[in-house]
PDB file of N, CA and C in Angstrom:
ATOM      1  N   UNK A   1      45.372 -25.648  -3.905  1.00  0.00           N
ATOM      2  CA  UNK A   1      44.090 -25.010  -3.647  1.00  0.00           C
ATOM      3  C   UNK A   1      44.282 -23.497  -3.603  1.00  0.00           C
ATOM      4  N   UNK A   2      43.697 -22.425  -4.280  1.00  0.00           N
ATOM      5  CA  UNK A   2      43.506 -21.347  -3.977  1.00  0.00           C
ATOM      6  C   UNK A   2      42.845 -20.764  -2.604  1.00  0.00           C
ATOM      7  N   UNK A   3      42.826 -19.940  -2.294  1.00  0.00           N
ATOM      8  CA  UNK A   3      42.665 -19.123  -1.370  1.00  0.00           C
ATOM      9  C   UNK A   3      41.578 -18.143  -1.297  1.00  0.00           C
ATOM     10  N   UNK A   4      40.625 -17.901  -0.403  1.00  0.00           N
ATOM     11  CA  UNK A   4      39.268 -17.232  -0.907  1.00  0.00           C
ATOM     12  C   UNK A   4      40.078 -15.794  -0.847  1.00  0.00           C
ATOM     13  N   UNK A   5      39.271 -14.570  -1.693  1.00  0.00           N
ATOM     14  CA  UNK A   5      39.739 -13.413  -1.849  1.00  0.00           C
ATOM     15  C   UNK A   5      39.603 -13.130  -0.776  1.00  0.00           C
ATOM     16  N   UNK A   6      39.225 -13.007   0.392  1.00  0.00           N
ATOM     17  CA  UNK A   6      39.525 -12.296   1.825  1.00  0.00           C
ATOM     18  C   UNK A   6      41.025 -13.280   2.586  1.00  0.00           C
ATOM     19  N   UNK A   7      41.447 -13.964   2.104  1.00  0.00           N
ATOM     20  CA  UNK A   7      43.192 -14.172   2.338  1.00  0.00           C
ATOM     21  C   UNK A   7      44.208 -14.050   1.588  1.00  0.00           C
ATOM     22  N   UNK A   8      45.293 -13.844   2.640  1.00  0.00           N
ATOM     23  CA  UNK A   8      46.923 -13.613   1.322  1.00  0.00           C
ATOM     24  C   UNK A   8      47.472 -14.335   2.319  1.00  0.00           C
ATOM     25  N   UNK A   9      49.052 -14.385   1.570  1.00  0.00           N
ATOM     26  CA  UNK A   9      49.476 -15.274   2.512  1.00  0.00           C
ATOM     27  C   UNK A   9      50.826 -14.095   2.250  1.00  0.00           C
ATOM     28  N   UNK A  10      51.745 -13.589   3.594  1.00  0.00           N
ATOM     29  CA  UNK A  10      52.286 -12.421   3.549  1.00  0.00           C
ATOM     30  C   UNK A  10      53.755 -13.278   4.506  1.00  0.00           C
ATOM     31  N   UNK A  11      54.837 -13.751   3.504  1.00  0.00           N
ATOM     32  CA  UNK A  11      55.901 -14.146   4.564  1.00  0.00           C
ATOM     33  C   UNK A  11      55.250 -15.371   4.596  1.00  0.00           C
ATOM     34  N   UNK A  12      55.709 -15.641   5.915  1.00  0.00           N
ATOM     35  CA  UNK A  12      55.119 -16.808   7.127  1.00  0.00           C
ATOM     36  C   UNK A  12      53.583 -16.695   7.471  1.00  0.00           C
ATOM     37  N   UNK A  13      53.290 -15.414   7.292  1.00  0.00           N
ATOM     38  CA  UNK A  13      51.756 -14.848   8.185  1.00  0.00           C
ATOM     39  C   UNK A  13      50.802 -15.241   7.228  1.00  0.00           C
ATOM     40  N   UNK A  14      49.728 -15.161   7.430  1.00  0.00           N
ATOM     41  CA  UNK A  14      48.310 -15.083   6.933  1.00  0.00           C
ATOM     42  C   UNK A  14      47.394 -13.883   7.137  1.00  0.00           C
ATOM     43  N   UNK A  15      47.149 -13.558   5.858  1.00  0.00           N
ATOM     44  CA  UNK A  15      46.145 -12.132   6.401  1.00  0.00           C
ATOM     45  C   UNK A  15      44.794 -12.460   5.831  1.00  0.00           C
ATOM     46  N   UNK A  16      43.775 -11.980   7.130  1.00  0.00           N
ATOM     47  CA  UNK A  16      42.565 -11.577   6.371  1.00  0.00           C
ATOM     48  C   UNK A  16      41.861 -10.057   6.154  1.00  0.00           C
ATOM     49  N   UNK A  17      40.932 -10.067   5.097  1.00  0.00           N
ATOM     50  CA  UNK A  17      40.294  -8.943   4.979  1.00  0.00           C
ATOM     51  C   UNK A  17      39.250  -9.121   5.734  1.00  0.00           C
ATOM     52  N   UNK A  18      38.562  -8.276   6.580  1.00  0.00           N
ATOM     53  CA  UNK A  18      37.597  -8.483   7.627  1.00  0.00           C
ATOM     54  C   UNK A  18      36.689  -6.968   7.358  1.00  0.00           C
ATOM     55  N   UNK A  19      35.890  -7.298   7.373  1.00  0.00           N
ATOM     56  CA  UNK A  19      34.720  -6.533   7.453  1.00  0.00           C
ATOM     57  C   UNK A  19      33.812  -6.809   8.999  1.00  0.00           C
ATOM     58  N   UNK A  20      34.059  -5.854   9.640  1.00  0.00           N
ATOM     59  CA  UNK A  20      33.311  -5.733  11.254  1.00  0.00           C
ATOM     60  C   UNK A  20      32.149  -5.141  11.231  1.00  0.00           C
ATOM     61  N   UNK A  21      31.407  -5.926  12.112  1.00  0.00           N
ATOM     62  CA  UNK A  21      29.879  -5.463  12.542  1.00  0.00           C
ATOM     63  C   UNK A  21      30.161  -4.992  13.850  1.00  0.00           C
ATOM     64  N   UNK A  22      30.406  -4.060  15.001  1.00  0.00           N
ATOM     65  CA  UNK A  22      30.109  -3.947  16.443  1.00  0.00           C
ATOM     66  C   UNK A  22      29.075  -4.282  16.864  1.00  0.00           C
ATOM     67  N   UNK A  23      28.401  -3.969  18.347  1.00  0.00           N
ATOM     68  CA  UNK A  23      27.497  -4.145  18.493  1.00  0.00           C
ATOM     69  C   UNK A  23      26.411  -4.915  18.070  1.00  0.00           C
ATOM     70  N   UNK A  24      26.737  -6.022  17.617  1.00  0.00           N
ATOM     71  CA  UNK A  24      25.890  -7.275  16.795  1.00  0.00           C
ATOM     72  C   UNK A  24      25.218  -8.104  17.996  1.00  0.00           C
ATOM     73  N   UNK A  25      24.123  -8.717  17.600  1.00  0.00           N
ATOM     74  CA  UNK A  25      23.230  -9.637  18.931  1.00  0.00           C
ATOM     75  C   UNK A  25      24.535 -10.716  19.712  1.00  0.00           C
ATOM     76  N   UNK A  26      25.095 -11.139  18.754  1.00  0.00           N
ATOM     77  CA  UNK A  26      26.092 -12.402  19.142  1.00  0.00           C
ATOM     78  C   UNK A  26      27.086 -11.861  18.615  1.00  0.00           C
ATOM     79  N   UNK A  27      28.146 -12.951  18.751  1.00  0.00           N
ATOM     80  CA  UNK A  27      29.358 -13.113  17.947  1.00  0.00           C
ATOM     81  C   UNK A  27      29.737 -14.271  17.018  1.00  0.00           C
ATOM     82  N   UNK A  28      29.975 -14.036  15.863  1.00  0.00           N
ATOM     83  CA  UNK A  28      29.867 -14.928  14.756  1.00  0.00           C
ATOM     84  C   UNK A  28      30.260 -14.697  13.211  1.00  0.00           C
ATOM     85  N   UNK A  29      30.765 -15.434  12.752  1.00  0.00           N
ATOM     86  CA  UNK A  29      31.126 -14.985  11.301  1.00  0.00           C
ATOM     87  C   UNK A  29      30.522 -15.628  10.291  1.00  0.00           C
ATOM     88  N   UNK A  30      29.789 -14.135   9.535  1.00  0.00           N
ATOM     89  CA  UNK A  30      29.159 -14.638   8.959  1.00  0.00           C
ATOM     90  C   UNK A  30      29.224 -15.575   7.565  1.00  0.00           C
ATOM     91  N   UNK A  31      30.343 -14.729   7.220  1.00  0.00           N
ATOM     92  CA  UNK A  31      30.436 -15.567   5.972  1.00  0.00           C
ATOM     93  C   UNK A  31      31.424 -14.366   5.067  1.00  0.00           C
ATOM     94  N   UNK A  32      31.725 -14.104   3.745  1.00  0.00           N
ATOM     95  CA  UNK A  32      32.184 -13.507   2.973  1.00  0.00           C
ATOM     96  C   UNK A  32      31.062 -12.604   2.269  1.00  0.00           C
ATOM     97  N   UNK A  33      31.562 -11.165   2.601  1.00  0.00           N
ATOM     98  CA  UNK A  33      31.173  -9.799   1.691  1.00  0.00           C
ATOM     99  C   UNK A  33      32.163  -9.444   0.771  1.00  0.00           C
ATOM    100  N   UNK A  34      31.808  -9.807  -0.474  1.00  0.00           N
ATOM    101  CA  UNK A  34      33.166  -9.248  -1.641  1.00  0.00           C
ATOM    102  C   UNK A  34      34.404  -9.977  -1.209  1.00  0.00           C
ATOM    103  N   UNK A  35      35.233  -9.061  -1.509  1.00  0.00           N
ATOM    104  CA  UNK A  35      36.887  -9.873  -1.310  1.00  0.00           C
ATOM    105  C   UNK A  35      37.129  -9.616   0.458  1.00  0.00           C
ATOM    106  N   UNK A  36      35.718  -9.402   1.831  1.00  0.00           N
ATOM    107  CA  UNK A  36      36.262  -9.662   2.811  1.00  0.00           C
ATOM    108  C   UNK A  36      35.210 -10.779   3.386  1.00  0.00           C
ATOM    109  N   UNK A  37      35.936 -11.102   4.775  1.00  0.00           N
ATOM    110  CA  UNK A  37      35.159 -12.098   5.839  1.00  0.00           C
ATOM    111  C   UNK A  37      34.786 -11.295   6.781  1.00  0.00           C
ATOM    112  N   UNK A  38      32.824 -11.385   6.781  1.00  0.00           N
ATOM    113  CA  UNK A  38      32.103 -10.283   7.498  1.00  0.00           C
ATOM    114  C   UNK A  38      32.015 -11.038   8.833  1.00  0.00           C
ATOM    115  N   UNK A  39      32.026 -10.392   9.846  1.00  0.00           N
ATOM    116  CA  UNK A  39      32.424 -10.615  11.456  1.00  0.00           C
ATOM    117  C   UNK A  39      31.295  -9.944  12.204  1.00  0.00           C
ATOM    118  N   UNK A  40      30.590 -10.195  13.344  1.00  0.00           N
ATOM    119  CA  UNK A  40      29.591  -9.458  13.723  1.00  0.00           C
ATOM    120  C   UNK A  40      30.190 -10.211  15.407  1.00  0.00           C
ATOM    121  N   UNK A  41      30.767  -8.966  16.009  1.00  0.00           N
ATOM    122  CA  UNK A  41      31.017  -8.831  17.096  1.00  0.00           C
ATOM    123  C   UNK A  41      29.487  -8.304  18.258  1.00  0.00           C
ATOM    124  N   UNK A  42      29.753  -8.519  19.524  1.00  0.00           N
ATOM    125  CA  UNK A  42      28.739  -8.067  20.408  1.00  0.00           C
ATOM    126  C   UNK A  42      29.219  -6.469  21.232  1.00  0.00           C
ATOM    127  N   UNK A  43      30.520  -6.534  21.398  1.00  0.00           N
ATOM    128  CA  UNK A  43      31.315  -5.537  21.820  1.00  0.00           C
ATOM    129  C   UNK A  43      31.003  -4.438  21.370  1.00  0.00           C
ATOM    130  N   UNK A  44      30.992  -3.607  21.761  1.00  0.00           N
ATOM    131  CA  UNK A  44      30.679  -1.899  21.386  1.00  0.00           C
ATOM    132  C   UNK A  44      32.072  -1.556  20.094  1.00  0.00           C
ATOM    133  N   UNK A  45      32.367  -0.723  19.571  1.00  0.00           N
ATOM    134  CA  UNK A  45      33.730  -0.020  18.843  1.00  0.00           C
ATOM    135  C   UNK A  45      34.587   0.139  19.853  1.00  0.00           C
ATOM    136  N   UNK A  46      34.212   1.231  21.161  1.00  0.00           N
ATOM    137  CA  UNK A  46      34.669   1.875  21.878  1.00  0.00           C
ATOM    138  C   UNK A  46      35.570   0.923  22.749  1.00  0.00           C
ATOM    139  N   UNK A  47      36.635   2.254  22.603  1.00  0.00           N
ATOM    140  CA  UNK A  47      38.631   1.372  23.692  1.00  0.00           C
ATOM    141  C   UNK A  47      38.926   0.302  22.746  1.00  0.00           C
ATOM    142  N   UNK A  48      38.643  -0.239  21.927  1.00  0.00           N
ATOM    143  CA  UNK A  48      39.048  -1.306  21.063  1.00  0.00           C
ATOM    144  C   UNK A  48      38.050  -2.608  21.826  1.00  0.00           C
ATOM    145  N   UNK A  49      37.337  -2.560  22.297  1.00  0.00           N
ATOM    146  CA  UNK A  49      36.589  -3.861  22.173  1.00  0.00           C
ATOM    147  C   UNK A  49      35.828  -4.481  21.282  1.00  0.00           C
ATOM    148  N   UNK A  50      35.897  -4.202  20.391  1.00  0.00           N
ATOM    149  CA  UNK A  50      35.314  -4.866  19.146  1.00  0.00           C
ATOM    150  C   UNK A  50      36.729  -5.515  18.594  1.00  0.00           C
ATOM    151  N   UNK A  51      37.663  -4.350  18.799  1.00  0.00           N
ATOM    152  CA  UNK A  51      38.838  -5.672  18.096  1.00  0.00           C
ATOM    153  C   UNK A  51      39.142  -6.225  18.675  1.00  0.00           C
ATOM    154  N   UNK A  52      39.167  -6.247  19.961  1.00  0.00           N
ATOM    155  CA  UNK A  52      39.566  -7.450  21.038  1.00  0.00           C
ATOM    156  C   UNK A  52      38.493  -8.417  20.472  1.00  0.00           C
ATOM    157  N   UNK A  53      37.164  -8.824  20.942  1.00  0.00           N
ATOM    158  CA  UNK A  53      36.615  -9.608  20.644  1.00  0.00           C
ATOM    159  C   UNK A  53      36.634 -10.270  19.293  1.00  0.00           C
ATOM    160  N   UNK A  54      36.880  -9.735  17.940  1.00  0.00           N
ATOM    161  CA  UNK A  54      37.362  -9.992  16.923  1.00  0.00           C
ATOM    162  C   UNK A  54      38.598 -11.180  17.438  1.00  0.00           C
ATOM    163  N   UNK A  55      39.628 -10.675  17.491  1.00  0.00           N
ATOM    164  CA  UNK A  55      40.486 -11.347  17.789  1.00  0.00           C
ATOM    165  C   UNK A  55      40.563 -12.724  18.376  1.00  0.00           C
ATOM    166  N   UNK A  56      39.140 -12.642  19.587  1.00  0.00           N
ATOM    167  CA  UNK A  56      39.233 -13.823  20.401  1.00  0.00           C
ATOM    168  C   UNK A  56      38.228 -14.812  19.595  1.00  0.00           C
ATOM    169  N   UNK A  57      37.258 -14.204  18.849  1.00  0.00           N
ATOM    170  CA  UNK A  57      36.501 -15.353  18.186  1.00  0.00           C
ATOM    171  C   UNK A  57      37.170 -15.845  17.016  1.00  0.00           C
ATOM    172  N   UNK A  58      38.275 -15.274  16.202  1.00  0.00           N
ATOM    173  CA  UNK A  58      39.421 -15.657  14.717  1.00  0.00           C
ATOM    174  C   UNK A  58      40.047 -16.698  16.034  1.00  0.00           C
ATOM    175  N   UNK A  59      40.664 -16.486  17.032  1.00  0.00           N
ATOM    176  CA  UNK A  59      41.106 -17.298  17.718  1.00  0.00           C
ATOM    177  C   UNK A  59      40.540 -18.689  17.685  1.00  0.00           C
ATOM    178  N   UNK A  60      39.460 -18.944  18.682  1.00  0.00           N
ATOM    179  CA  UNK A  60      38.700 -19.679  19.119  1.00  0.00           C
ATOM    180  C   UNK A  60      38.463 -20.856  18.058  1.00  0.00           C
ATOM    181  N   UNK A  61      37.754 -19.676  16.860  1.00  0.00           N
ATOM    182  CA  UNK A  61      37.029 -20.432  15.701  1.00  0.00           C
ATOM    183  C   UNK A  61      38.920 -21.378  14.878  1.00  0.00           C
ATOM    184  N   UNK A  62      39.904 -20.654  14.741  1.00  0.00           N
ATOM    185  CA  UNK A  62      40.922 -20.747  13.822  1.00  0.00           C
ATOM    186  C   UNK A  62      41.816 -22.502  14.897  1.00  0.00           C
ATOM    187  N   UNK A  63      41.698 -22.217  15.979  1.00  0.00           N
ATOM    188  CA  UNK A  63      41.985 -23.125  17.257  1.00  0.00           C
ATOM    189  C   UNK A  63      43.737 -22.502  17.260  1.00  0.00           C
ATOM    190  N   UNK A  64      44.129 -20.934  17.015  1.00  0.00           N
ATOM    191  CA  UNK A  64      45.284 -20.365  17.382  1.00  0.00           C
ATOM    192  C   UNK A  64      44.904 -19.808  18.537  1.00  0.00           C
ATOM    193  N   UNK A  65      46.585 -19.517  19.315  1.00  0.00           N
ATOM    194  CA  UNK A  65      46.817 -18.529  20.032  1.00  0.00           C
ATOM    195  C   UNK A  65      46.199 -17.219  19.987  1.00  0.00           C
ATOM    196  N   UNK A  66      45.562 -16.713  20.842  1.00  0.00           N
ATOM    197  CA  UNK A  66      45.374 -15.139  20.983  1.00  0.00           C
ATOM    198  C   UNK A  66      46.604 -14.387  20.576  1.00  0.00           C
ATOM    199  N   UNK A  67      47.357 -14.753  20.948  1.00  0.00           N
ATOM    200  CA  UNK A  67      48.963 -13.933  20.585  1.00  0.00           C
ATOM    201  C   UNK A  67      49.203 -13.459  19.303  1.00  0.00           C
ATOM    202  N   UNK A  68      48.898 -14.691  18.331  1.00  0.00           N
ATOM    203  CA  UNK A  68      49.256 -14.860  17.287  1.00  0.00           C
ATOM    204  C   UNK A  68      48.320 -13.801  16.247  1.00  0.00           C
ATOM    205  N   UNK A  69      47.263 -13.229  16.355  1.00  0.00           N
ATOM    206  CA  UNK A  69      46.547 -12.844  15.929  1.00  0.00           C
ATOM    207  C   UNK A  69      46.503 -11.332  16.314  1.00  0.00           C
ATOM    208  N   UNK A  70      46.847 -10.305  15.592  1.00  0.00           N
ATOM    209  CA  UNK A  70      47.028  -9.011  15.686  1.00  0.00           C
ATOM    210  C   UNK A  70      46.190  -7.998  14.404  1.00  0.00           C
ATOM    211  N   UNK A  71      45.427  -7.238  15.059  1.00  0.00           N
ATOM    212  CA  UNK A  71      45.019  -5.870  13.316  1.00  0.00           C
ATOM    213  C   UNK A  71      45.998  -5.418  13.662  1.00  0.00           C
ATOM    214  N   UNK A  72      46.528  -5.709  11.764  1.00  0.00           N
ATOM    215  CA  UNK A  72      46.958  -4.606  11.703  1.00  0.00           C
ATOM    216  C   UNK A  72      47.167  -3.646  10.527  1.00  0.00           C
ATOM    217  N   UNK A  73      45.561  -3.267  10.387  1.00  0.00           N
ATOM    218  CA  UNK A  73      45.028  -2.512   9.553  1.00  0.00           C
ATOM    219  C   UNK A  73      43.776  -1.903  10.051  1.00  0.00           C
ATOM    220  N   UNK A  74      43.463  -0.561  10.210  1.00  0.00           N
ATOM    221  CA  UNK A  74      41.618  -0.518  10.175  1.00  0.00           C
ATOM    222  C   UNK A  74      41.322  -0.263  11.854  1.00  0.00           C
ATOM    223  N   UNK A  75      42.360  -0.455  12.540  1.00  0.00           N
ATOM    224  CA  UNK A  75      41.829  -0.336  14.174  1.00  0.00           C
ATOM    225  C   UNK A  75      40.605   0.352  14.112  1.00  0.00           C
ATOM    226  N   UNK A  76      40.515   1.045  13.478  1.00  0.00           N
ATOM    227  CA  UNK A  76      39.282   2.114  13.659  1.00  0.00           C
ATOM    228  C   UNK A  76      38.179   2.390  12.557  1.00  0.00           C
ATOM    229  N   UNK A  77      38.321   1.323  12.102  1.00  0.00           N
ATOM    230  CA  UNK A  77      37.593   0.943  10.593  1.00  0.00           C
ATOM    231  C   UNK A  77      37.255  -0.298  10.663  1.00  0.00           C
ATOM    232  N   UNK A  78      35.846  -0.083  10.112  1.00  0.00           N
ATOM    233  CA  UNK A  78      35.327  -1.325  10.295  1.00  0.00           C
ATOM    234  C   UNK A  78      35.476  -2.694   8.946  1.00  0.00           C
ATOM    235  N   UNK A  79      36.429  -2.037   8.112  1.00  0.00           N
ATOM    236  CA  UNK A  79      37.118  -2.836   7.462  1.00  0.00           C
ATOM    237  C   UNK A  79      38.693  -2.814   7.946  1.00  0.00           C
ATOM    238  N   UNK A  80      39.125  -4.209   7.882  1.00  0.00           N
ATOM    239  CA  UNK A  80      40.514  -4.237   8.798  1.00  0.00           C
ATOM    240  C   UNK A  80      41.383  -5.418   7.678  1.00  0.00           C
ATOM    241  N   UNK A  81      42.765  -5.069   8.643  1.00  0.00           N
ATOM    242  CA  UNK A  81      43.319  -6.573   8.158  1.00  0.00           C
ATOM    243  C   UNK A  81      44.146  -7.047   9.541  1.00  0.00           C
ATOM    244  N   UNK A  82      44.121  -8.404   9.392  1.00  0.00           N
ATOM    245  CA  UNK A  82      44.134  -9.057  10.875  1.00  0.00           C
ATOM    246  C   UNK A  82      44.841 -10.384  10.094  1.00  0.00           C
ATOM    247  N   UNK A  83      46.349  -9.650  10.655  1.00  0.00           N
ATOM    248  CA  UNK A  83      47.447 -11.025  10.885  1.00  0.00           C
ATOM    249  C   UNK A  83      47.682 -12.118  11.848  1.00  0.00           C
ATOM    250  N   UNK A  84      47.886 -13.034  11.441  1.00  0.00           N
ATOM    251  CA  UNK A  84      47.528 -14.575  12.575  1.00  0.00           C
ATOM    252  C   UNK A  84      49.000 -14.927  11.879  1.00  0.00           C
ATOM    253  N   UNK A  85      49.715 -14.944  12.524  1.00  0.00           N
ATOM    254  CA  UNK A  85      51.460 -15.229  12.740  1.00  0.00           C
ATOM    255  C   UNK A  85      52.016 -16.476  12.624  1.00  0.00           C
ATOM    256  N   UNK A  86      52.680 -16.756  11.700  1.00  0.00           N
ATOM    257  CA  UNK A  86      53.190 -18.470  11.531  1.00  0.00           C
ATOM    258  C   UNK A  86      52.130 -19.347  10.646  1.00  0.00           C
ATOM    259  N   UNK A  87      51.432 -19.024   9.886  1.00  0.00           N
ATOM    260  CA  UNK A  87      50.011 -19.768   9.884  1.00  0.00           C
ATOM    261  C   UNK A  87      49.617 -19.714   8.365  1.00  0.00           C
ATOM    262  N   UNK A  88      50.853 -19.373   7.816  1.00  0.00           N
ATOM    263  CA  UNK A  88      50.749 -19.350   6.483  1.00  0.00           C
ATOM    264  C   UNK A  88      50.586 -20.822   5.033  1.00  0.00           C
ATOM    265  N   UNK A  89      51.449 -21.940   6.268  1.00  0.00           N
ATOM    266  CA  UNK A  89      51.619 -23.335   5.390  1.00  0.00           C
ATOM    267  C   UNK A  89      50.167 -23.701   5.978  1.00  0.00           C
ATOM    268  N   UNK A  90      49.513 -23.181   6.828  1.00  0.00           N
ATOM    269  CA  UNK A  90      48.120 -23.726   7.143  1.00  0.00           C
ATOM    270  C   UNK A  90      46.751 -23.284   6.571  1.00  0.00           C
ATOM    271  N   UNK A  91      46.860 -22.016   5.501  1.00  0.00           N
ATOM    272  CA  UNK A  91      46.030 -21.868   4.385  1.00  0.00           C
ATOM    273  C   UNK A  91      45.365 -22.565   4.666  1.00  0.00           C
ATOM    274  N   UNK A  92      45.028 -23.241   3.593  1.00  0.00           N
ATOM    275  CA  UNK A  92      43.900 -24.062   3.057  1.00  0.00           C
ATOM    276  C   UNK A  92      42.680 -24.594   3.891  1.00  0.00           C
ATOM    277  N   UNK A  93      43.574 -24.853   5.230  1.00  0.00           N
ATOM    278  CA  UNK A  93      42.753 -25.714   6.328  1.00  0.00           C
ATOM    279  C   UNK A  93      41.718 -24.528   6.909  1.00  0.00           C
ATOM    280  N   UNK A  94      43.101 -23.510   7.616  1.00  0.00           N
ATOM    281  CA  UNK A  94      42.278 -22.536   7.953  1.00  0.00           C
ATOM    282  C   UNK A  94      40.739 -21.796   7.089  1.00  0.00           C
ATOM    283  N   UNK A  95      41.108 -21.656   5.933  1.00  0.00           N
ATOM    284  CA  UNK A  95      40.050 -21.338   4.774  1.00  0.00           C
ATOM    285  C   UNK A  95      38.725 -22.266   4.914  1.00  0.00           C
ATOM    286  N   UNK A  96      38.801 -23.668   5.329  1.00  0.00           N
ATOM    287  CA  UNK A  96      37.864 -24.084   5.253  1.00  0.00           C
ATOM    288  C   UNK A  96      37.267 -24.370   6.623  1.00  0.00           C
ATOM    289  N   UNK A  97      37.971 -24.149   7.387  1.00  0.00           N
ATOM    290  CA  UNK A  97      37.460 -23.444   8.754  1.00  0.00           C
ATOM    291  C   UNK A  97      36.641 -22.607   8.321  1.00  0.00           C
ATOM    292  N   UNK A  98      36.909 -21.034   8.508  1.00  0.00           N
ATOM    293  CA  UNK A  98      36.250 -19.802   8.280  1.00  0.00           C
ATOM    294  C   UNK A  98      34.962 -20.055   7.106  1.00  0.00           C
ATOM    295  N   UNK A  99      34.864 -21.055   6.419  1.00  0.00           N
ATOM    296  CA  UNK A  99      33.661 -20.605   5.313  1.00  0.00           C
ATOM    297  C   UNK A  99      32.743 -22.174   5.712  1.00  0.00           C
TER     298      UNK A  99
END
């Protein structure tokens, strides 16, 4: 199975391309913009709470560790890339999670 253009698979890791909304009504993903996966956080930008919350809903939704899941691209851009650690032979599944 291929891989939607907002994943690679890097090593062991898994990366996505993420496109962030802050300040959004909820938290939720919406779906795919171009080659990323658009994200609409409730969290403000500000101190990094938007990427925290990012983090905890890829979590939640992915059923990984918080740990495992790090930007690390974009902290301050609302296009990012956000590695989830070990999670690379799990492609496919994950992919059809997220869409």
């Amino acid at each position: 199975m291929s891989l939607p253009a907002f994943m690679s698979v890097r090593g062991d890791d898994l990366e996505l391309r993420v496109k962030a909304v802050p300040g959004a009504k909820r938290d939720e993903i919406v779906g795919v913009l171009g080659d990323r996966l658009k994200v609409r956080v409730s969290q403000p930008p500000e101190g990094g709470r938007a990427n925290e919350a990012i983090r905890e809903l890829l979590a939640a939704r992915l059923g990984v560790a918080l740990r495992e899941i790090e930007i690390v691209q974009g902290a301050t851009n609302p296009q990012k890339t956000v590695r989830i650690r070990g999670s690379a032979t799990d492609a496919p599944r994950l992919a059809g999670v997220l869409l």
